[in-house]
C-alpha atoms as a PDB file:
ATOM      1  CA  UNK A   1      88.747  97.586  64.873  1.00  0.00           C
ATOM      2  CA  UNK A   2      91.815  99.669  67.645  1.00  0.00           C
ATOM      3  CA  UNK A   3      91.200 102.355  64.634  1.00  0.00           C
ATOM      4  CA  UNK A   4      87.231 102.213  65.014  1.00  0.00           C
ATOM      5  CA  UNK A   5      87.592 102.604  68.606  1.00  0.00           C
ATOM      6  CA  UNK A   6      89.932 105.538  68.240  1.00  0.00           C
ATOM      7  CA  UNK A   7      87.776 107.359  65.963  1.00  0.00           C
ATOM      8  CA  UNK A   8      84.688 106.384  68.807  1.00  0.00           C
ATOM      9  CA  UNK A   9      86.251 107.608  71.538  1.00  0.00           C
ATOM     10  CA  UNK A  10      87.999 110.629  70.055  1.00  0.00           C
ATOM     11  CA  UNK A  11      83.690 111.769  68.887  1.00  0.00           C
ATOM     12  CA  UNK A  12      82.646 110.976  72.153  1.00  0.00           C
ATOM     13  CA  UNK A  13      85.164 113.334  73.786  1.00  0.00           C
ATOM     14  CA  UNK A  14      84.381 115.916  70.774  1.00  0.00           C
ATOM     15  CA  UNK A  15      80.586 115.802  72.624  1.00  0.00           C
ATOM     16  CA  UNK A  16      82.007 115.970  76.105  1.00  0.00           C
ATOM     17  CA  UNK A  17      83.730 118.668  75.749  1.00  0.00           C
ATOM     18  CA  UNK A  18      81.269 120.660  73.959  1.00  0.00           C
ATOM     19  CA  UNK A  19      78.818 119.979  76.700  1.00  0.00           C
ATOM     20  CA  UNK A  20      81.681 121.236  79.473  1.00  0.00           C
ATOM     21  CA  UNK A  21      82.158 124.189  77.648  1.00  0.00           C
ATOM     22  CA  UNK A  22      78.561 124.707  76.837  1.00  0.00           C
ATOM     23  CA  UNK A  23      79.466 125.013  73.172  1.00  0.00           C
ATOM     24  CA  UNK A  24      77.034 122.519  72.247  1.00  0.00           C
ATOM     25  CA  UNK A  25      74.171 124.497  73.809  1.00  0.00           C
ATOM     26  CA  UNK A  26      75.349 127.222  71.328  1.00  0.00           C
ATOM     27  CA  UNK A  27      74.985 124.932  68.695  1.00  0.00           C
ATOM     28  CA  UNK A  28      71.712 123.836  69.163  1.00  0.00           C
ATOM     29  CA  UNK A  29      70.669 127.298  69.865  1.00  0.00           C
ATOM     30  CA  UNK A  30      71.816 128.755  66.773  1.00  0.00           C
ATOM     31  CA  UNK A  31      70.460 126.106  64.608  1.00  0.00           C
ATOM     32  CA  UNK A  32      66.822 126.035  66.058  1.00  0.00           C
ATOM     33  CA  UNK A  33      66.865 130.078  65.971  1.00  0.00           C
ATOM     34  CA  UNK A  34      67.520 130.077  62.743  1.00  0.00           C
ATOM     35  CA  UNK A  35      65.059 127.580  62.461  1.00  0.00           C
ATOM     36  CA  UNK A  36      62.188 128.748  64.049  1.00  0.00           C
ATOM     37  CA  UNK A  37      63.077 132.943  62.912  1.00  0.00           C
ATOM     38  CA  UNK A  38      62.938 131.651  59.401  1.00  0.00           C
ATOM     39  CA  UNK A  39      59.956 129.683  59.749  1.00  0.00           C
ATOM     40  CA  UNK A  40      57.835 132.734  61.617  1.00  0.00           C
ATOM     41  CA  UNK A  41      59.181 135.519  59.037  1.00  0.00           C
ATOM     42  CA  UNK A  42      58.149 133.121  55.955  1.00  0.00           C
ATOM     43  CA  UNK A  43      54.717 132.211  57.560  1.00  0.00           C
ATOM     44  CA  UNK A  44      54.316 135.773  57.798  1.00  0.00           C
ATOM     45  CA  UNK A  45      55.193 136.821  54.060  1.00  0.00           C
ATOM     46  CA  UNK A  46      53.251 133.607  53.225  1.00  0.00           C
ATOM     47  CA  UNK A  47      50.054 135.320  54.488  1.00  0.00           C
ATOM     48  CA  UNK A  48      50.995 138.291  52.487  1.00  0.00           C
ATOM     49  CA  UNK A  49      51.971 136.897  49.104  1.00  0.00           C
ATOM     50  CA  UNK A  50      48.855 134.445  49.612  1.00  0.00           C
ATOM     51  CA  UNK A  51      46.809 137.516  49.796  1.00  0.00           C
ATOM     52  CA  UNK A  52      47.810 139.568  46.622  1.00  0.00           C
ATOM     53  CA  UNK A  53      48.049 136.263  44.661  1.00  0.00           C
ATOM     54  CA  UNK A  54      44.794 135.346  45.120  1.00  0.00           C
ATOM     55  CA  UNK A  55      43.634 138.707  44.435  1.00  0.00           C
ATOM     56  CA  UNK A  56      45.067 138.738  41.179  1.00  0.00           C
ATOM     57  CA  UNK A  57      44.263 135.568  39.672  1.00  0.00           C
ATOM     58  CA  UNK A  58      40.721 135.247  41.864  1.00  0.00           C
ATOM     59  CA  UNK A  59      40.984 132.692  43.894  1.00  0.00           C
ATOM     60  CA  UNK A  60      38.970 132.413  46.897  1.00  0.00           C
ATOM     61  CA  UNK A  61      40.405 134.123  50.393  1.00  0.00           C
ATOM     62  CA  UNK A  62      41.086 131.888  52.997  1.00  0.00           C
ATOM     63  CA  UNK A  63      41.902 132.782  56.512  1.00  0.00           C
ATOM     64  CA  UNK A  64      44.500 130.083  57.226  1.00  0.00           C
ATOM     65  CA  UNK A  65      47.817 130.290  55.407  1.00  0.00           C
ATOM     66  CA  UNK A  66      48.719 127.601  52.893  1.00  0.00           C
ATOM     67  CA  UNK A  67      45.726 126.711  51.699  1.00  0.00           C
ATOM     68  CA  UNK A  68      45.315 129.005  48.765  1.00  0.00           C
ATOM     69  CA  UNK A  69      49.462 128.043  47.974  1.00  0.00           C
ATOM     70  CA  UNK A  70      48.348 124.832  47.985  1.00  0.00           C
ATOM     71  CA  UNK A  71      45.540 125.671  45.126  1.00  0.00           C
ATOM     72  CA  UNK A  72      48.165 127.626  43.347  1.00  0.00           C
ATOM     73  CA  UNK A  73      49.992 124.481  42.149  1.00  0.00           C
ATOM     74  CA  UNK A  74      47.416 123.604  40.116  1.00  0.00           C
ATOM     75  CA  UNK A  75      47.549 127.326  37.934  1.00  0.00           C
ATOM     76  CA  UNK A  76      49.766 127.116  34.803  1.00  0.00           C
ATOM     77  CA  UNK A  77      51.310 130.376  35.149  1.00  0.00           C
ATOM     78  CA  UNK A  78      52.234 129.263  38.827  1.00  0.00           C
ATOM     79  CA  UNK A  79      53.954 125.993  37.338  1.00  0.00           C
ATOM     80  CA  UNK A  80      55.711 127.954  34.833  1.00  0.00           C
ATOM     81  CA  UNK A  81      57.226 130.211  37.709  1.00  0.00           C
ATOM     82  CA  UNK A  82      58.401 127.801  39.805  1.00  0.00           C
ATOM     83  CA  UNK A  83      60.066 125.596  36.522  1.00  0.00           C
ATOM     84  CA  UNK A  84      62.161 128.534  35.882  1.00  0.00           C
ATOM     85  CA  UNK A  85      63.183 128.987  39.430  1.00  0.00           C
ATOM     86  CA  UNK A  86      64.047 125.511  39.605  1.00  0.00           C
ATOM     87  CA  UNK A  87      65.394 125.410  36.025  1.00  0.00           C
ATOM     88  CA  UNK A  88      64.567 121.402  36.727  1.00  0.00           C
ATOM     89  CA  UNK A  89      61.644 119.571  35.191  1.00  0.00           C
ATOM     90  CA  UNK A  90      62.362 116.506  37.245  1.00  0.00           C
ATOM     91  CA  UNK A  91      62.997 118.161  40.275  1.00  0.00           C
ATOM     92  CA  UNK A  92      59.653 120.612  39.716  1.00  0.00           C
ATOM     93  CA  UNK A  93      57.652 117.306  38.861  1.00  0.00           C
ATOM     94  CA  UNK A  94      58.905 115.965  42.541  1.00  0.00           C
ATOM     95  CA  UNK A  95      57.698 118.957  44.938  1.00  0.00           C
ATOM     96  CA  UNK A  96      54.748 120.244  42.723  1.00  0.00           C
ATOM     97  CA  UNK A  97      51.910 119.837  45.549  1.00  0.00           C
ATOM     98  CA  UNK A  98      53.955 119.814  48.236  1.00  0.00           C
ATOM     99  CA  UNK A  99      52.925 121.608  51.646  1.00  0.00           C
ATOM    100  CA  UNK A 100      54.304 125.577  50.748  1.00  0.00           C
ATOM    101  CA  UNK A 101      55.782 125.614  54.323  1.00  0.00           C
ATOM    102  CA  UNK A 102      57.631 122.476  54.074  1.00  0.00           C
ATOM    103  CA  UNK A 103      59.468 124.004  51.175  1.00  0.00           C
ATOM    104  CA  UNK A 104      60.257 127.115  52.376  1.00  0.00           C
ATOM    105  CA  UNK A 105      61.907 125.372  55.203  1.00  0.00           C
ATOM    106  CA  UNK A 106      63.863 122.960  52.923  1.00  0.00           C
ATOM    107  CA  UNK A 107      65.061 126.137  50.893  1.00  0.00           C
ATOM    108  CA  UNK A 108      66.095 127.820  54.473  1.00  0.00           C
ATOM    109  CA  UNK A 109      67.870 125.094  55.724  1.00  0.00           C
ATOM    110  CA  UNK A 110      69.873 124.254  52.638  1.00  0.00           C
ATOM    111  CA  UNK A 111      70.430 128.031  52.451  1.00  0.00           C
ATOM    112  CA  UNK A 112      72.089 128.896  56.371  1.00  0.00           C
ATOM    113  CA  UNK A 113      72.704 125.165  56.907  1.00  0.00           C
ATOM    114  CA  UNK A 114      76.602 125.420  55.532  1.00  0.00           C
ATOM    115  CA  UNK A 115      77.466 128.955  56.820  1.00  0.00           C
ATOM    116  CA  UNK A 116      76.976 127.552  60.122  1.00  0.00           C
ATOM    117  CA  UNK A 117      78.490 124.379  59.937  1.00  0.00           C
ATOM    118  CA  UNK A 118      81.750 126.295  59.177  1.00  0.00           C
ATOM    119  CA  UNK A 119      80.909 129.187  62.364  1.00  0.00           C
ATOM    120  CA  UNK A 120      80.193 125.906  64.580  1.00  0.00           C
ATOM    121  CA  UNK A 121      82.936 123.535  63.557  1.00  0.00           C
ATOM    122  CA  UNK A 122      85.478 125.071  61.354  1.00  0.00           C
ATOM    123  CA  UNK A 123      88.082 125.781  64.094  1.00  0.00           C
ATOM    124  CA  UNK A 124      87.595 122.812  66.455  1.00  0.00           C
ATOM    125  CA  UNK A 125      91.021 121.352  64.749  1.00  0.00           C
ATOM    126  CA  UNK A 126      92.626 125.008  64.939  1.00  0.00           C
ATOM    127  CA  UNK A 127      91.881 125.065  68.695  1.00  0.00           C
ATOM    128  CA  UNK A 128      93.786 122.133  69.364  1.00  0.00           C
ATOM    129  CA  UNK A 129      96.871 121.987  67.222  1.00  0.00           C
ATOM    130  CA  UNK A 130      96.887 126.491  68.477  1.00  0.00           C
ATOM    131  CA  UNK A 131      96.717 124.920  72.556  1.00  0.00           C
ATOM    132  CA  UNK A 132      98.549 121.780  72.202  1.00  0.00           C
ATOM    133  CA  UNK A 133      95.957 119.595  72.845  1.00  0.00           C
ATOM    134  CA  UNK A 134      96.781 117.573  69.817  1.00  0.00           C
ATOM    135  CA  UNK A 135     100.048 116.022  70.950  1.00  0.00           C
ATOM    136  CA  UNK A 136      98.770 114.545  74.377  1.00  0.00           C
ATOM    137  CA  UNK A 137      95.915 112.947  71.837  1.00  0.00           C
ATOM    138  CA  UNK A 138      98.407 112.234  69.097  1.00  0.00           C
ATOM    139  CA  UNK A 139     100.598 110.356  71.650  1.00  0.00           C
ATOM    140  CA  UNK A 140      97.889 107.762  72.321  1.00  0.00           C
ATOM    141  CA  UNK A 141      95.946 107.680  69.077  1.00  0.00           C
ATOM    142  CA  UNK A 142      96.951 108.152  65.131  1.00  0.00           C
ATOM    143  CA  UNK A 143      96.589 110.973  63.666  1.00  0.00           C
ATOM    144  CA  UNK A 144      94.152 109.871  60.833  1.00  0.00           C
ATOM    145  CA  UNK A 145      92.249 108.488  63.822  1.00  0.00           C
ATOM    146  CA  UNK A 146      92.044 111.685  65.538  1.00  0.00           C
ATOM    147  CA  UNK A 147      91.413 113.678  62.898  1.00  0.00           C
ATOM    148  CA  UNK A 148      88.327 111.208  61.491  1.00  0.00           C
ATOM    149  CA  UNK A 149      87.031 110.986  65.131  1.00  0.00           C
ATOM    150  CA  UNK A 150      86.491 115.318  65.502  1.00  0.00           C
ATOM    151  CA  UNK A 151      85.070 115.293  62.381  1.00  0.00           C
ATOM    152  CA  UNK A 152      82.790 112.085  63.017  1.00  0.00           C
ATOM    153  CA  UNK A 153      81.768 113.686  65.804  1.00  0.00           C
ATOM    154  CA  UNK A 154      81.275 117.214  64.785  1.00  0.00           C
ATOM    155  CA  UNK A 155      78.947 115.281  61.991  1.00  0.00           C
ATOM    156  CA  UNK A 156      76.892 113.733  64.658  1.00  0.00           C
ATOM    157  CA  UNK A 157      76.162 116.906  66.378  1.00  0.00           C
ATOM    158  CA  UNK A 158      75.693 118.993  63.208  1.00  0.00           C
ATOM    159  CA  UNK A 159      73.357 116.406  62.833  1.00  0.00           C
ATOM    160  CA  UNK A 160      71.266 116.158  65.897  1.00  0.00           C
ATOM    161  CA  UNK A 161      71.053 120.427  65.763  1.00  0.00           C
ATOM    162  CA  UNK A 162      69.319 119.865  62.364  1.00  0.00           C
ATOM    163  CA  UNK A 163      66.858 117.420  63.333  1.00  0.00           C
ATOM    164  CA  UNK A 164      65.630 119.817  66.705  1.00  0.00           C
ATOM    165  CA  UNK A 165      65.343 122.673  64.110  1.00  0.00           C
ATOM    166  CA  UNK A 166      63.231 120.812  62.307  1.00  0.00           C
ATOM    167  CA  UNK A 167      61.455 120.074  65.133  1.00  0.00           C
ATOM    168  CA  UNK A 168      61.179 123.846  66.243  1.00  0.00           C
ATOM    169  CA  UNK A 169      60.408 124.738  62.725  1.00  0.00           C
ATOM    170  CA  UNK A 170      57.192 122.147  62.462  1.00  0.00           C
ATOM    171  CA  UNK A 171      56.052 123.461  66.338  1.00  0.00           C
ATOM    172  CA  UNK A 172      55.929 127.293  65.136  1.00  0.00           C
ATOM    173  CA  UNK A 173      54.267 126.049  61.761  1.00  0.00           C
ATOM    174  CA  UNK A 174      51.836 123.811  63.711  1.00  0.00           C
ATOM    175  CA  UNK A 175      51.257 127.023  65.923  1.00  0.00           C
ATOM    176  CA  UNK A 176      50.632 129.351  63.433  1.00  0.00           C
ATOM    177  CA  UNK A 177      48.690 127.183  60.760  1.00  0.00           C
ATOM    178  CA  UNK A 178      46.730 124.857  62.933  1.00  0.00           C
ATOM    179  CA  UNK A 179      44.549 122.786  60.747  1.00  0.00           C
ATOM    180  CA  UNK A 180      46.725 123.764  57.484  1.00  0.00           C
ATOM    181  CA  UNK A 181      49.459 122.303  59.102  1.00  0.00           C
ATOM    182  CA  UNK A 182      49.087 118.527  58.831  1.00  0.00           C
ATOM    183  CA  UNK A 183      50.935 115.683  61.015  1.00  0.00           C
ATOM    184  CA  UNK A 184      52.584 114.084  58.011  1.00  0.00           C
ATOM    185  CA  UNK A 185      54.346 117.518  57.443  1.00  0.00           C
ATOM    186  CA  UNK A 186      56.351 116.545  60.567  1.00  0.00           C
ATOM    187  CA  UNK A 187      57.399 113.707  59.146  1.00  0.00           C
ATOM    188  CA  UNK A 188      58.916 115.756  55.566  1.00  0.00           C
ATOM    189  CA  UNK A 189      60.048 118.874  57.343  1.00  0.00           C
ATOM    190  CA  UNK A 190      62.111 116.010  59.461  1.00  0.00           C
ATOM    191  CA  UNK A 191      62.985 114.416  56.268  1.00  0.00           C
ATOM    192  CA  UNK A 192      64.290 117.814  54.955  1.00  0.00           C
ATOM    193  CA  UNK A 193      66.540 118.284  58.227  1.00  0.00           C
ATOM    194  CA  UNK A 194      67.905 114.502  57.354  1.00  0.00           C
ATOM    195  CA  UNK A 195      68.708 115.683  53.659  1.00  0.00           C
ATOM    196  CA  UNK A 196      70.306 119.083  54.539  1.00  0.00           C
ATOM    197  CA  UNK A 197      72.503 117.319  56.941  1.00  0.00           C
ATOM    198  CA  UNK A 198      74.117 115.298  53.931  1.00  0.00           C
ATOM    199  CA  UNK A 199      74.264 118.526  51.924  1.00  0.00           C
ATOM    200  CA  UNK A 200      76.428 119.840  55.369  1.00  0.00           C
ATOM    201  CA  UNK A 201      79.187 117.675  55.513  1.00  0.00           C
ATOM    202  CA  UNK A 202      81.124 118.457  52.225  1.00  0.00           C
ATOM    203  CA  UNK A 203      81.033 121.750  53.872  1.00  0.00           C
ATOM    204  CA  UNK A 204      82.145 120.241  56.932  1.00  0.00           C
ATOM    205  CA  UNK A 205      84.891 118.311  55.265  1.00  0.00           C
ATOM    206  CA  UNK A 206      86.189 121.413  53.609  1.00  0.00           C
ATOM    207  CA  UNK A 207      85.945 123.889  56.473  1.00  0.00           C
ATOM    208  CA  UNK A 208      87.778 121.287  58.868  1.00  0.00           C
ATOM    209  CA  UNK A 209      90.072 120.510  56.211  1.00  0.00           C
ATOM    210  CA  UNK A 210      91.106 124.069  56.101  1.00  0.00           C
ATOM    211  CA  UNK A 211      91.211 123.984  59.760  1.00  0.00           C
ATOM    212  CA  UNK A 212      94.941 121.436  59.533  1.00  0.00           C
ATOM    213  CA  UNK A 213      96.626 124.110  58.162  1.00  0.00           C
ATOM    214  CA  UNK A 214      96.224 127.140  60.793  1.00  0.00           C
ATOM    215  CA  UNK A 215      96.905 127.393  64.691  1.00  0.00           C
ATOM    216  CA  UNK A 216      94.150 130.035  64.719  1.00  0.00           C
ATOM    217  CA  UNK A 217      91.051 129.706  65.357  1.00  0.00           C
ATOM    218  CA  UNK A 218      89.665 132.895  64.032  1.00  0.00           C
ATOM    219  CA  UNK A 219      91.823 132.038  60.750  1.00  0.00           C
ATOM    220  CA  UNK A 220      90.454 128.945  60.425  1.00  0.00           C
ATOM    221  CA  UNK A 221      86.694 130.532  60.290  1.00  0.00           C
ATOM    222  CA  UNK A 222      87.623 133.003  58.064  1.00  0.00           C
ATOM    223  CA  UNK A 223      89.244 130.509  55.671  1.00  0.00           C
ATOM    224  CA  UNK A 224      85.995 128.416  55.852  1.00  0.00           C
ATOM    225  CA  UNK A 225      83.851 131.014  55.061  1.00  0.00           C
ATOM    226  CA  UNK A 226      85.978 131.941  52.389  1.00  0.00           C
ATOM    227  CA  UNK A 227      86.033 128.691  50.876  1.00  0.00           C
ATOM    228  CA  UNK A 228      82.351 128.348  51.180  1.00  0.00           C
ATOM    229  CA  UNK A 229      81.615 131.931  49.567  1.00  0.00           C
ATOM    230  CA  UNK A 230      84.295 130.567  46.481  1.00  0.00           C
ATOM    231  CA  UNK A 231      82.444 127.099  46.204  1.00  0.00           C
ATOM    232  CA  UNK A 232      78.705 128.874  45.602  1.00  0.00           C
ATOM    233  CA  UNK A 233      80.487 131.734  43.178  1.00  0.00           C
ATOM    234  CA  UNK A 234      82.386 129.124  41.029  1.00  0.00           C
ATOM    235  CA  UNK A 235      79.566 127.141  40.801  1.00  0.00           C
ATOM    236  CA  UNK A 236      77.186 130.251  39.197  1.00  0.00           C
ATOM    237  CA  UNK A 237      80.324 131.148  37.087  1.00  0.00           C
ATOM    238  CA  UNK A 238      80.737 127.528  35.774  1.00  0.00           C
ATOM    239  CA  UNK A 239      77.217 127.216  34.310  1.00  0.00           C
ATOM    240  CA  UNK A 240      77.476 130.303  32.399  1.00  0.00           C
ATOM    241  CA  UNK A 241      79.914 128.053  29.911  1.00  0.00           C
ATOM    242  CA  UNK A 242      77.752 125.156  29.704  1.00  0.00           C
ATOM    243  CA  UNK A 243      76.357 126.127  26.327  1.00  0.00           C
ATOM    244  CA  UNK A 244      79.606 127.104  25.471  1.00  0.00           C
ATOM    245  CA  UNK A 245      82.181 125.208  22.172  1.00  0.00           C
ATOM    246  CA  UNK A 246      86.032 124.270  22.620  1.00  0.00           C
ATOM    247  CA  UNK A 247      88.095 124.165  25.557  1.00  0.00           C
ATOM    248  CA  UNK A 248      85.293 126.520  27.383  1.00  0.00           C
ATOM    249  CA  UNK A 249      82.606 123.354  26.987  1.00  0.00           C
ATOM    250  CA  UNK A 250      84.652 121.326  29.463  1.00  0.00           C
ATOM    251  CA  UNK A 251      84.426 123.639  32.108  1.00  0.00           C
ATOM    252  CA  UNK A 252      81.152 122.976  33.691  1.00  0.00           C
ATOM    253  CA  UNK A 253      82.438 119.163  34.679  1.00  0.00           C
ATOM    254  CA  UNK A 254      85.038 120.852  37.058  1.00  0.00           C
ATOM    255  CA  UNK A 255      81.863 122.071  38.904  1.00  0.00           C
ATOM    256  CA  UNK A 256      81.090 118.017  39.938  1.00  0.00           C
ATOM    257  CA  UNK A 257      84.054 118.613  42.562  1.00  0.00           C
ATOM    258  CA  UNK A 258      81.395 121.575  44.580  1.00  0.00           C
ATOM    259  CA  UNK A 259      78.923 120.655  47.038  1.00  0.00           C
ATOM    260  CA  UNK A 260      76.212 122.671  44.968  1.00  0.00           C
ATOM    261  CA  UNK A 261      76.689 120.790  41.893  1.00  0.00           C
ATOM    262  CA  UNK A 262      74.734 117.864  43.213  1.00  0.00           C
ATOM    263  CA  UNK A 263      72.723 119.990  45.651  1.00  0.00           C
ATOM    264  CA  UNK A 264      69.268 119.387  43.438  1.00  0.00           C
ATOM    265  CA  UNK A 265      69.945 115.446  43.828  1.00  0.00           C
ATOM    266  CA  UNK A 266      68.672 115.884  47.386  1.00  0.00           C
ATOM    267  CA  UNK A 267      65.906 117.378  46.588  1.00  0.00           C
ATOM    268  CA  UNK A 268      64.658 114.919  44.017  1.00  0.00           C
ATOM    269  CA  UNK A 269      62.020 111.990  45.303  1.00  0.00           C
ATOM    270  CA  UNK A 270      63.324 108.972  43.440  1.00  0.00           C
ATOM    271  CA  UNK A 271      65.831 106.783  45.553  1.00  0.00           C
ATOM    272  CA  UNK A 272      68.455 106.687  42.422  1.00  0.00           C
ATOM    273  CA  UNK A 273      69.438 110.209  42.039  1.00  0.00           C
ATOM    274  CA  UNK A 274      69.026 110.975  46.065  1.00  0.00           C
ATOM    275  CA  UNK A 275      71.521 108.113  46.729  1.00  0.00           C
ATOM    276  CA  UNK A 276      73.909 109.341  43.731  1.00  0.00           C
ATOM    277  CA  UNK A 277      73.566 112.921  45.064  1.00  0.00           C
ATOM    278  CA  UNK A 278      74.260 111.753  48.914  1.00  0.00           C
ATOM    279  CA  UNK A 279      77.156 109.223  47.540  1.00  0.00           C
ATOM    280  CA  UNK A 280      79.034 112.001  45.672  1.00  0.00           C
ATOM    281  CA  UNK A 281      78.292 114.812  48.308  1.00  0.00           C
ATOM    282  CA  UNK A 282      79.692 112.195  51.108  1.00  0.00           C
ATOM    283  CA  UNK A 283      82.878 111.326  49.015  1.00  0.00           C
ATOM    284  CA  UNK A 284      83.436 115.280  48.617  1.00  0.00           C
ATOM    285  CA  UNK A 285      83.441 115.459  52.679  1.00  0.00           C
ATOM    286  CA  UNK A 286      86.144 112.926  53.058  1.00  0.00           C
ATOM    287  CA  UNK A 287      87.811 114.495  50.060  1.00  0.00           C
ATOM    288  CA  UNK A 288      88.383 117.749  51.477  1.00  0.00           C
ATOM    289  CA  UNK A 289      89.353 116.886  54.914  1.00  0.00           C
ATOM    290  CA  UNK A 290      91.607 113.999  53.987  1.00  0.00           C
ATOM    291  CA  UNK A 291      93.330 116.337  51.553  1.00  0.00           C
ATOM    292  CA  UNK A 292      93.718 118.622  54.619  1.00  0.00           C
ATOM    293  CA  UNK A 293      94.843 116.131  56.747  1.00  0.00           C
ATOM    294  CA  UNK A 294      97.509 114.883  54.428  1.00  0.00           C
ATOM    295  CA  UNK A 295      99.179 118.400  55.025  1.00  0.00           C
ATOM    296  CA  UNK A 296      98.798 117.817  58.847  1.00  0.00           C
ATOM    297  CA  UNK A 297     100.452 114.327  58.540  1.00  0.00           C
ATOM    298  CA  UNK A 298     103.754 115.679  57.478  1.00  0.00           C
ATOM    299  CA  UNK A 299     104.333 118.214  59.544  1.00  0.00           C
ATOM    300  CA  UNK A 300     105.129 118.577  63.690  1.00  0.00           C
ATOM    301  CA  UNK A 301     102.042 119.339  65.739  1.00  0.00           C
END
């Protein structure tokens, strides 16, 4: 319970001093501009694509945006587009008919959501160990307390910055769409925010993982972003041996230690494969800072 407490108070500081040094306002600002940017350029393109599509396969025009996408679901050639794109018949089976807006949000968020966990949070451990910090907190706490209480608290806020986006993100498409955008899609586009939260925090775990073994801040970011940029690479690379014989066939099963690996899980409907995808993208998190930290636990701070 002393080690619960630690942790606590260690987060709660983590928000304190983001709100003195008005680094949480940057947070929140970068994750609802990205939020509602993305949401007004695709609402725009939306209209556009809407238009040509149903041009060419004769649908009828409609003034407000989403409703013809909506019709489109229900064309074969449509459904054959999208299973390719999702190269996932249980996955295409889950969003076929959902709102067009809701999942070009999901796809944004999932998309920027890890690039700027590492910007936000991958040198908060850098900072300290670079200014010292670390041994006043050190001397009062553990260090696996301290270390589990920045990143439980980076987590929250990460967090709380996805849910306003997705509350920005809903206001522009409410503003734009009007009738096309229904109340319940507050509800998913929320749901979406909650999802690409969990798909944040192996990135989280890696970048601040990274973080224990530099002073510098700025080498800490570039590290994460490096790390980031080598998980999505290795993961396209890996599938390209999945149909492959011998030693080469084992290869893809390295690719269940990447974040993107069980990135589809979250975007599945059914509670089994969404809790095995959250389960193994949560154990990843803890994974990669832990192994981190073990480096930071052996050496003076």
């Amino acid at each position: 319970m002393n080690s619960l407490r630690q942790m606590w108070r260690v987060a709660c500081y983590e928000w304190f001093d983001a709100l003195r040094s008005r680094r949480a306002l940057v947070v929140l600002l970068l994750y609802m501009a990205a939020a509602l940017c993305n949401m007004h350029w695709s609402i725009n393109l939306l209209h556009k694509l809407e238009s040509e599509l149903a041009t060419v396969l004769q649908l009828p025009q409609s003034e407000s945006t989403g409703v013809v996408s909506t019709a489109l679901w229900k064309s074969k050639p449509f459904q054959r587009i999208m299973r390719q794109m999702t190269q996932n018949d249980a996955v295409l089976q889950d969003i076929t008919g959902k709102h067009p807006v809701e999942l070009i949000y999901a796809w944004f968020a999932f998309f920027y959501t890890p690039l700027l966990v590492v910007l936000v949070a991958g040198n908060r451990i850098a900072e300290d160990l670079g200014s010292g910090t670390v041994r006043y907190m050190i001397f009062r706490i553990s260090r696996a307390s301290w270390t589990l209480g920045k990143f439980l608290g980076q987590t929250l806020m990460i967090g709380f910055a996805l849910i306003l986006s997705g509350v920005a993100a809903y206001a522009v498409a409410r503003y734009r769409l009007a009738e096309s955008a229904p109340p319940g899609l507050f509800a998913n586009m929320l749901q979406w925010s909650a999802r690409a939260w969990i798909f944040s925090i192996p990135y989280l775990g890696l970048a601040m993982g990274l973080s224990h073994l530099t002073r510098s801040a700025s080498k800490a970011t570039v590290m994460g972003i490096i790390a980031i940029t080598f998980c999505f690479v290795a993961t396209i690379l890996l599938r390209h041996f999945a149909a492959d014989t011998g030693w080469r066939a084992y290869l893809p099963h390295f690719g269940m230690l990447l974040p993107d690996a069980h990135k589809m899980c979250l975007w599945r409907s059914s509670p089994a494969p969404l809790a095995t995808g959250s389960v193994y993208l949560l154990t990843l998190g803890f994974c990669y800072l832990l192994t981190g930290y073990a480096f930071f636990r052996k050496r003076d701070a």
